[in-house]
N, C-alpha and C. Protein backbone atom coordinates (compact mmCIF):
# COMPACT_ATOMS: atom_id res chain seq x y z
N UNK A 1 0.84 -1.18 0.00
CA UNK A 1 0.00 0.00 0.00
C UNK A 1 0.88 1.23 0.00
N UNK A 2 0.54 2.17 -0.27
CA UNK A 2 0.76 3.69 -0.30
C UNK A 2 0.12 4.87 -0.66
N UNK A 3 0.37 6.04 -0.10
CA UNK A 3 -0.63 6.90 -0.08
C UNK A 3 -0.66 7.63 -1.35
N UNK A 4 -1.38 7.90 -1.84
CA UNK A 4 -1.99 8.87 -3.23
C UNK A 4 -2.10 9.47 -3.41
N UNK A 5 -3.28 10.61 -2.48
CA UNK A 5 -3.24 11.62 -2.57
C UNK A 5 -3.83 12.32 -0.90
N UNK A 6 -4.04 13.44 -0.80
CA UNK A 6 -4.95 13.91 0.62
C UNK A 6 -5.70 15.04 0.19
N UNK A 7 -7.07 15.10 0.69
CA UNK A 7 -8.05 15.38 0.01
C UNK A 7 -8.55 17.04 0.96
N UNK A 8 -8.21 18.20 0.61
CA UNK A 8 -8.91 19.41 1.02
C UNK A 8 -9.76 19.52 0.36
N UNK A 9 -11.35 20.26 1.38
CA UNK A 9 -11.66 20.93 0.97
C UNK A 9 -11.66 22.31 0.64
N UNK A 10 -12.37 23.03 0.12
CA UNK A 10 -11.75 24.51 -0.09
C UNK A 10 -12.72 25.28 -0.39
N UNK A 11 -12.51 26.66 -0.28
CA UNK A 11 -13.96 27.52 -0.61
C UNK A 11 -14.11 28.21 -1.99
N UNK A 12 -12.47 28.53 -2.09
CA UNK A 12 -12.40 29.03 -3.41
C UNK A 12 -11.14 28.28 -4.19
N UNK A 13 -11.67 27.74 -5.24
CA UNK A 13 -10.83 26.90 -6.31
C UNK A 13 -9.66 27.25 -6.35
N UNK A 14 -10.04 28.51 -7.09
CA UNK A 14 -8.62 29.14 -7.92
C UNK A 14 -7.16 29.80 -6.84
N UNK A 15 -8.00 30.01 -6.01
CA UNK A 15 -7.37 30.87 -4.86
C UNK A 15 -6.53 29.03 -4.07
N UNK A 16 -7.16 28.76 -3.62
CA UNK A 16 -6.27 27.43 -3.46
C UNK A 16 -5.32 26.79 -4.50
N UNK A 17 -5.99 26.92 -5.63
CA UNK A 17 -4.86 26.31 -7.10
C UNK A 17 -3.41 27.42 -6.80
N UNK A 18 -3.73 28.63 -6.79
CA UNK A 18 -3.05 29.73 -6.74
C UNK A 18 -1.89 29.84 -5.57
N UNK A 19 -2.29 29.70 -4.61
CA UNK A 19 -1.19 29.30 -3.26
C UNK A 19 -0.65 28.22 -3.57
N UNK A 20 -1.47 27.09 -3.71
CA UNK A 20 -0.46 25.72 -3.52
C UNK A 20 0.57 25.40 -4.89
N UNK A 21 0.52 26.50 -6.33
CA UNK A 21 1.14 26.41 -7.19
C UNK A 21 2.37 27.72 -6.91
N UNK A 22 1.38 28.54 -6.90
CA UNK A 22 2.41 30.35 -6.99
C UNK A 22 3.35 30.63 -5.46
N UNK A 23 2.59 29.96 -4.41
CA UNK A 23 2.98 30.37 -3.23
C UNK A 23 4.26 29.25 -2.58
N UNK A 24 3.73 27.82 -2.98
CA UNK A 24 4.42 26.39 -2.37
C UNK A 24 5.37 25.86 -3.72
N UNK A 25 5.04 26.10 -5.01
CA UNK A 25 5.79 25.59 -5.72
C UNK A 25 5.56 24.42 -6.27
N UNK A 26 4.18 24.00 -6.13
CA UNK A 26 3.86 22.47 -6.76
C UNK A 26 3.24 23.09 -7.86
N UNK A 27 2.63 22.13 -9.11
CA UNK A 27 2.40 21.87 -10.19
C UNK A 27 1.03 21.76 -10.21
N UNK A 28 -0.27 22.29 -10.91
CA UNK A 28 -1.60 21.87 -11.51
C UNK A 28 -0.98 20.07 -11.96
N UNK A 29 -1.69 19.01 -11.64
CA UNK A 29 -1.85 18.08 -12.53
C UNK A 29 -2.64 18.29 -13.39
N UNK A 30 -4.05 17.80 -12.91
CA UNK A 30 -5.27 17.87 -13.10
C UNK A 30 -6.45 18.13 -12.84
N UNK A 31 -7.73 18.79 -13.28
CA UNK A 31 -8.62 19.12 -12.95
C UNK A 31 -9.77 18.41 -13.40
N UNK A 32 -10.72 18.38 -13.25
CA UNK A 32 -12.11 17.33 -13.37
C UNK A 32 -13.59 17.94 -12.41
N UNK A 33 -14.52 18.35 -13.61
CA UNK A 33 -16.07 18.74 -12.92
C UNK A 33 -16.45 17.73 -13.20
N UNK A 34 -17.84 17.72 -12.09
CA UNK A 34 -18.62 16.84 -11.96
C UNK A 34 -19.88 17.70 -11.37
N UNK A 35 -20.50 18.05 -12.82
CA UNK A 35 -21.66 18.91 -13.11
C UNK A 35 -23.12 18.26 -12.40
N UNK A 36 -23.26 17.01 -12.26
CA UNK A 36 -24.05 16.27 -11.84
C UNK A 36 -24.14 16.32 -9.89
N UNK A 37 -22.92 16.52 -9.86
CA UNK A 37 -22.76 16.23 -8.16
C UNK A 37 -22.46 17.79 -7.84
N UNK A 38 -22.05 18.31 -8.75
CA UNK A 38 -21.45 19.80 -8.12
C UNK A 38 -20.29 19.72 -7.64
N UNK A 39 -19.28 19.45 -8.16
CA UNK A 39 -17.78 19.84 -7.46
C UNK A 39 -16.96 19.37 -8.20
N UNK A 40 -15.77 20.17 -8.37
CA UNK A 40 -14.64 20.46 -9.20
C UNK A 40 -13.64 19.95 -8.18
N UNK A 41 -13.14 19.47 -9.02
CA UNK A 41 -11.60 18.97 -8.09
C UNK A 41 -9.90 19.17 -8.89
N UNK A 42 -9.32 19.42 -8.42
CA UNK A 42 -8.21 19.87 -8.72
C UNK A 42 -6.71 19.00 -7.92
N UNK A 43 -5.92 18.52 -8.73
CA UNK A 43 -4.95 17.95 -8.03
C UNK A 43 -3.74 18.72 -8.18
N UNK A 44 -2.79 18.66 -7.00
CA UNK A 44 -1.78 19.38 -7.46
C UNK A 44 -0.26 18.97 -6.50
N UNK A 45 0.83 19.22 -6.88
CA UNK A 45 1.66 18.20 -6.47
C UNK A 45 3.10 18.61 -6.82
N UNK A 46 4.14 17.95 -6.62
CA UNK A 46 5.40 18.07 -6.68
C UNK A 46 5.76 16.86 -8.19
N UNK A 47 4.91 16.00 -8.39
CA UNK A 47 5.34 15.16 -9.42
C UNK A 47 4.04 14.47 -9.28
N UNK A 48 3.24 13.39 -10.27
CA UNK A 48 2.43 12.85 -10.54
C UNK A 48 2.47 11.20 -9.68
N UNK A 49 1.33 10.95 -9.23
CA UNK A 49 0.99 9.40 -8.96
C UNK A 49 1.70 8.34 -9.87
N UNK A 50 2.07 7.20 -10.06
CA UNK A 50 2.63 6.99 -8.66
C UNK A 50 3.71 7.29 -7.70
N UNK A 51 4.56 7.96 -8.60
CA UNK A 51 5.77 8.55 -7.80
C UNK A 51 5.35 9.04 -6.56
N UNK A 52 4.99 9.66 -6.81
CA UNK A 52 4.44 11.03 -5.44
C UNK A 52 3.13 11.01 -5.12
N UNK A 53 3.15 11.57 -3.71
CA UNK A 53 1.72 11.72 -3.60
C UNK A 53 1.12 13.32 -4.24
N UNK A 54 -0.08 13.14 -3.88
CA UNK A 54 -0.80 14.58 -4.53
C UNK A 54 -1.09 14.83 -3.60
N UNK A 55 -1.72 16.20 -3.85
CA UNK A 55 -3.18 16.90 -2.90
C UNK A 55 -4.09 17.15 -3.84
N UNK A 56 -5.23 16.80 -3.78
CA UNK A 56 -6.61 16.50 -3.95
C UNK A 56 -7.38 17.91 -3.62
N UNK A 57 -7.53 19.29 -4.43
CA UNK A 57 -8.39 20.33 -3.76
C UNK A 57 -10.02 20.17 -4.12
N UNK A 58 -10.62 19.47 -3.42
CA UNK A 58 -12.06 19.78 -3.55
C UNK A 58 -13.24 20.99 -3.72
N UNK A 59 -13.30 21.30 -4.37
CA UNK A 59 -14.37 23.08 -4.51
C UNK A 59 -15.80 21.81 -4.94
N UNK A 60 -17.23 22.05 -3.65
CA UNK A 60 -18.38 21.53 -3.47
C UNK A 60 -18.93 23.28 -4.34
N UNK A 61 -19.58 23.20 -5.20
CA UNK A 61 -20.00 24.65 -5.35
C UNK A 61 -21.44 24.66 -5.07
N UNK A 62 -20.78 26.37 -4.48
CA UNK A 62 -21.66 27.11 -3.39
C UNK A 62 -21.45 27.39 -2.36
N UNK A 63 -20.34 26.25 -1.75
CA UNK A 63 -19.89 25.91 -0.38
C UNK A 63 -18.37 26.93 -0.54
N UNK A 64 -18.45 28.08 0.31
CA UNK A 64 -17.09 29.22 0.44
C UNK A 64 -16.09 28.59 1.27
N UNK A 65 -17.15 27.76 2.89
CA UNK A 65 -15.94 28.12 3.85
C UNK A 65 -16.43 27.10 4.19
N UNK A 66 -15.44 26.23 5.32
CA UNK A 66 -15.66 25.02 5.84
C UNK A 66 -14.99 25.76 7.07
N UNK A 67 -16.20 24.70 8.74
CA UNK A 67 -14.99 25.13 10.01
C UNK A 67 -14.02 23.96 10.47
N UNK A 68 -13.23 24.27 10.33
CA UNK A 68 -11.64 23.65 10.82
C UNK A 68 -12.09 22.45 11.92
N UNK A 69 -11.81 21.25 11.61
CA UNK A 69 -11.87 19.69 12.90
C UNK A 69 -10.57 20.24 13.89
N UNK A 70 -10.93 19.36 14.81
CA UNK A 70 -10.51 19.45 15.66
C UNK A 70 -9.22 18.17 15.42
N UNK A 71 -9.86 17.22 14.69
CA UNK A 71 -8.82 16.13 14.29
C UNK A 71 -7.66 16.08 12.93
N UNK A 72 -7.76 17.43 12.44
CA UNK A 72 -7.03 17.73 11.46
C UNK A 72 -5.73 18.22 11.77
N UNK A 73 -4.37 17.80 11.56
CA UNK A 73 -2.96 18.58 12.19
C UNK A 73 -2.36 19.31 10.97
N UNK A 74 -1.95 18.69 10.04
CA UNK A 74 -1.07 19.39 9.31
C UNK A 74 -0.35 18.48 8.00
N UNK A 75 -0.20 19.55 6.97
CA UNK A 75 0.72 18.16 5.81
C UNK A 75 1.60 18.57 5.91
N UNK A 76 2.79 18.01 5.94
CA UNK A 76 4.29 18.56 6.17
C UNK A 76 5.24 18.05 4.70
N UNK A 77 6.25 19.35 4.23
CA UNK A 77 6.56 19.37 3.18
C UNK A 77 8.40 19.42 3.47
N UNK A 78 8.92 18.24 2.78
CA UNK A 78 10.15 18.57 2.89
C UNK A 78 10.68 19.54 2.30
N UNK A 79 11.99 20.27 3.37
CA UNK A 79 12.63 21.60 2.48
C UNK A 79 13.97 21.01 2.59
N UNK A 80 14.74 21.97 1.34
CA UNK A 80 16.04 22.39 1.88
C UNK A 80 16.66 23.03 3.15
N UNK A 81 15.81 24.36 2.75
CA UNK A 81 16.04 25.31 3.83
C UNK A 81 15.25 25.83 4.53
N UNK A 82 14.67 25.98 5.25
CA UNK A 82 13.43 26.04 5.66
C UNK A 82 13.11 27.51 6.34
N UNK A 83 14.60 28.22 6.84
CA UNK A 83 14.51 29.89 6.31
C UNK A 83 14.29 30.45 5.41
N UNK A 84 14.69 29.85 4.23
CA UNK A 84 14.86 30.69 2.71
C UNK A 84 13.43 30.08 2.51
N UNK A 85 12.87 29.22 2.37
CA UNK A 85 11.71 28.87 2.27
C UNK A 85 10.32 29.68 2.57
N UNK A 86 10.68 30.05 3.87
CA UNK A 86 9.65 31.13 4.70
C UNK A 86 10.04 32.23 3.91
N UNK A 87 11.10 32.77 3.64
CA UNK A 87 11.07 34.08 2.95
C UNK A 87 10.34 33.78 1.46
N UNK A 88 10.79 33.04 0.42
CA UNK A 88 10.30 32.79 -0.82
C UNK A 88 8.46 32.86 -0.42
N UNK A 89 7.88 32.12 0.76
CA UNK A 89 6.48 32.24 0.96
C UNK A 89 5.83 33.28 0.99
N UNK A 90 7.04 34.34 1.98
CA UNK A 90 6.35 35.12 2.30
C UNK A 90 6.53 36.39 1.02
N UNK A 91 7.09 36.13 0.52
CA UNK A 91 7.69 37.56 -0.67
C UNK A 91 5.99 37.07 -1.77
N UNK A 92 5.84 35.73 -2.02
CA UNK A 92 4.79 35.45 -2.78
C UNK A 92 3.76 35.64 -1.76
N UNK A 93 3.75 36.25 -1.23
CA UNK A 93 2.33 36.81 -0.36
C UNK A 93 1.88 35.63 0.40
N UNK A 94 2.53 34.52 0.85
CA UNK A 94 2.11 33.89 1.85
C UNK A 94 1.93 33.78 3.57
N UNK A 95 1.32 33.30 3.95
CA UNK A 95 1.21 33.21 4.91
C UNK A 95 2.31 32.44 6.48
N UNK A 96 3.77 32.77 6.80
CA UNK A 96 4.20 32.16 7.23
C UNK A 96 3.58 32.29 8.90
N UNK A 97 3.18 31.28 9.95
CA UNK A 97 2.90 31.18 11.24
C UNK A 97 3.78 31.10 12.01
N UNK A 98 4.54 30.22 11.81
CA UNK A 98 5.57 29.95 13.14
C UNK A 98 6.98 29.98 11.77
N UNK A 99 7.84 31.29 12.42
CA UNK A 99 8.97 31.22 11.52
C UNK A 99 9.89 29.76 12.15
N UNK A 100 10.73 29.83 10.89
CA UNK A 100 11.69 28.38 10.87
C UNK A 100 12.72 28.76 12.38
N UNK A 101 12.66 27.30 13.18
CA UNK A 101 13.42 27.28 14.53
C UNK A 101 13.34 25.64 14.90
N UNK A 102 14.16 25.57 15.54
CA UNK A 102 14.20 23.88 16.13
C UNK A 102 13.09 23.44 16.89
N UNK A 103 12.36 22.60 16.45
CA UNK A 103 11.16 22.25 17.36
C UNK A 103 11.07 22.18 18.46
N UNK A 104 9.97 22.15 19.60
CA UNK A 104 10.42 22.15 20.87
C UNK A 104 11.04 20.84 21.02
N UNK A 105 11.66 20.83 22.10
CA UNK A 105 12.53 19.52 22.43
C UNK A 105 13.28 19.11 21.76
N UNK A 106 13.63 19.23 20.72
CA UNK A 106 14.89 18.64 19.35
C UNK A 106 15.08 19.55 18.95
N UNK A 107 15.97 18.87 17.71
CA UNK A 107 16.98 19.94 16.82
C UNK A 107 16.25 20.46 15.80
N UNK A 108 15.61 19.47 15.31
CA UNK A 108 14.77 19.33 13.47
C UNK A 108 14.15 20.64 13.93
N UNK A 109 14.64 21.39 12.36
CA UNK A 109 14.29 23.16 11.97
C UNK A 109 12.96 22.72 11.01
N UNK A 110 11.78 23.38 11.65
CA UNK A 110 10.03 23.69 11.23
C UNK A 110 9.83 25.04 11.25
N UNK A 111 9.01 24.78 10.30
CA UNK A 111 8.33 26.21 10.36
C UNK A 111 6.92 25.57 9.91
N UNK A 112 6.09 26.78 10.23
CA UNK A 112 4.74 26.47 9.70
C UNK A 112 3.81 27.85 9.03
N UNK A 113 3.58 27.39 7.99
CA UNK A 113 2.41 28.29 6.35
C UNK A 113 0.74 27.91 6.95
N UNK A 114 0.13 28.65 6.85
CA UNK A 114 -1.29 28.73 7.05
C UNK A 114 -1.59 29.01 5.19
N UNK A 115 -2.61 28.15 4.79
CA UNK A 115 -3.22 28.29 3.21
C UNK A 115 -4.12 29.26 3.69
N UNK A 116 -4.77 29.27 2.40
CA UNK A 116 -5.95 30.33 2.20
C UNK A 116 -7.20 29.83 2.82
N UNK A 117 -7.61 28.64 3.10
CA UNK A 117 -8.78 28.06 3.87
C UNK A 117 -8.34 27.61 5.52
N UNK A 118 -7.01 28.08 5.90
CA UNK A 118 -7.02 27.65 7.24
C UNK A 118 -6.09 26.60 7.42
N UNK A 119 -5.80 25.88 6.53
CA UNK A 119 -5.30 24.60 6.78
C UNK A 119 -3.45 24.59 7.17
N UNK A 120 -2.98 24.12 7.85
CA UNK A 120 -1.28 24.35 8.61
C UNK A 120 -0.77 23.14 7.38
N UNK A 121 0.18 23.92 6.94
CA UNK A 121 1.34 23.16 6.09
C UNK A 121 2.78 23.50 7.13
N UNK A 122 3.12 22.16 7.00
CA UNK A 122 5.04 22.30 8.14
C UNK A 122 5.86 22.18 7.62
N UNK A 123 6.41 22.98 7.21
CA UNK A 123 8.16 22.84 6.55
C UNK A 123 9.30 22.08 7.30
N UNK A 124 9.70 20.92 6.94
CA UNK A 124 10.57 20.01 7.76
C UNK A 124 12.04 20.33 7.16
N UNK A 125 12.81 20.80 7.64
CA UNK A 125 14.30 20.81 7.10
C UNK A 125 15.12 19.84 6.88
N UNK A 126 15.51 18.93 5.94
CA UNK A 126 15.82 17.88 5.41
C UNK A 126 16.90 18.45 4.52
């Protein structure tokens, strides 16, 4: 087994296509409506299935905003650098939360990006 993809929802399509391409640096795969059910989905990624996993952006239309679980933590993205990283985010108008520093209790350098719907992305320094 292995994982595929992970599935957001989102309020606004383009605005999510837009961060997770212009802001993070991944790639549009693919997109696909489903006029019958109402919702557009959008994948987007560092490289295509099966190599890599995706992210899966769901737009339900009509539906803007979703409220945040309580059981949801975070997708974490390997970096190089995970300073220069936060700056490149933030110069593309992103959202950095917790600038890059050694996690509590260890060494490993995180930082953490808030998207446009709320959701915590963690920059792992690798």
């Amino acid at each position: 087994m292995r994982i595929l993809h992970t599935m957001l929802r989102v309020g606004d399509l383009q605005r999510s296509i837009d961060f997770y391409t212009k802001v993070m640096g991944m790639r549009l795969l693919r997109t696909s409506e489903n006029k019958e059910y109402k919702y557009t989905l959008a994948f987007v990624g560092y490289g295509s299935n099966p190599d890599h996993a995706e992210l899966e952006l769901t737009y339900n239309h009509g539906v803007d905003k979703y409220e945040m679980g309580t059981a949801y933590g975070h997708i974490a993205l390997q970096v190089e650098d995970a300073h220069a990283a936060c700056e490149r985010i933030r110069a593309a108008s992103g959202n950095v939360t917790r600038e890059a520093g050694p996690v509590k209790g260890g060494t490993t350098v995180i930082a953490f990006v808030t998207d446009p719907d709320g959701y915590k992305v963690e920059l792992i320094q690798r």
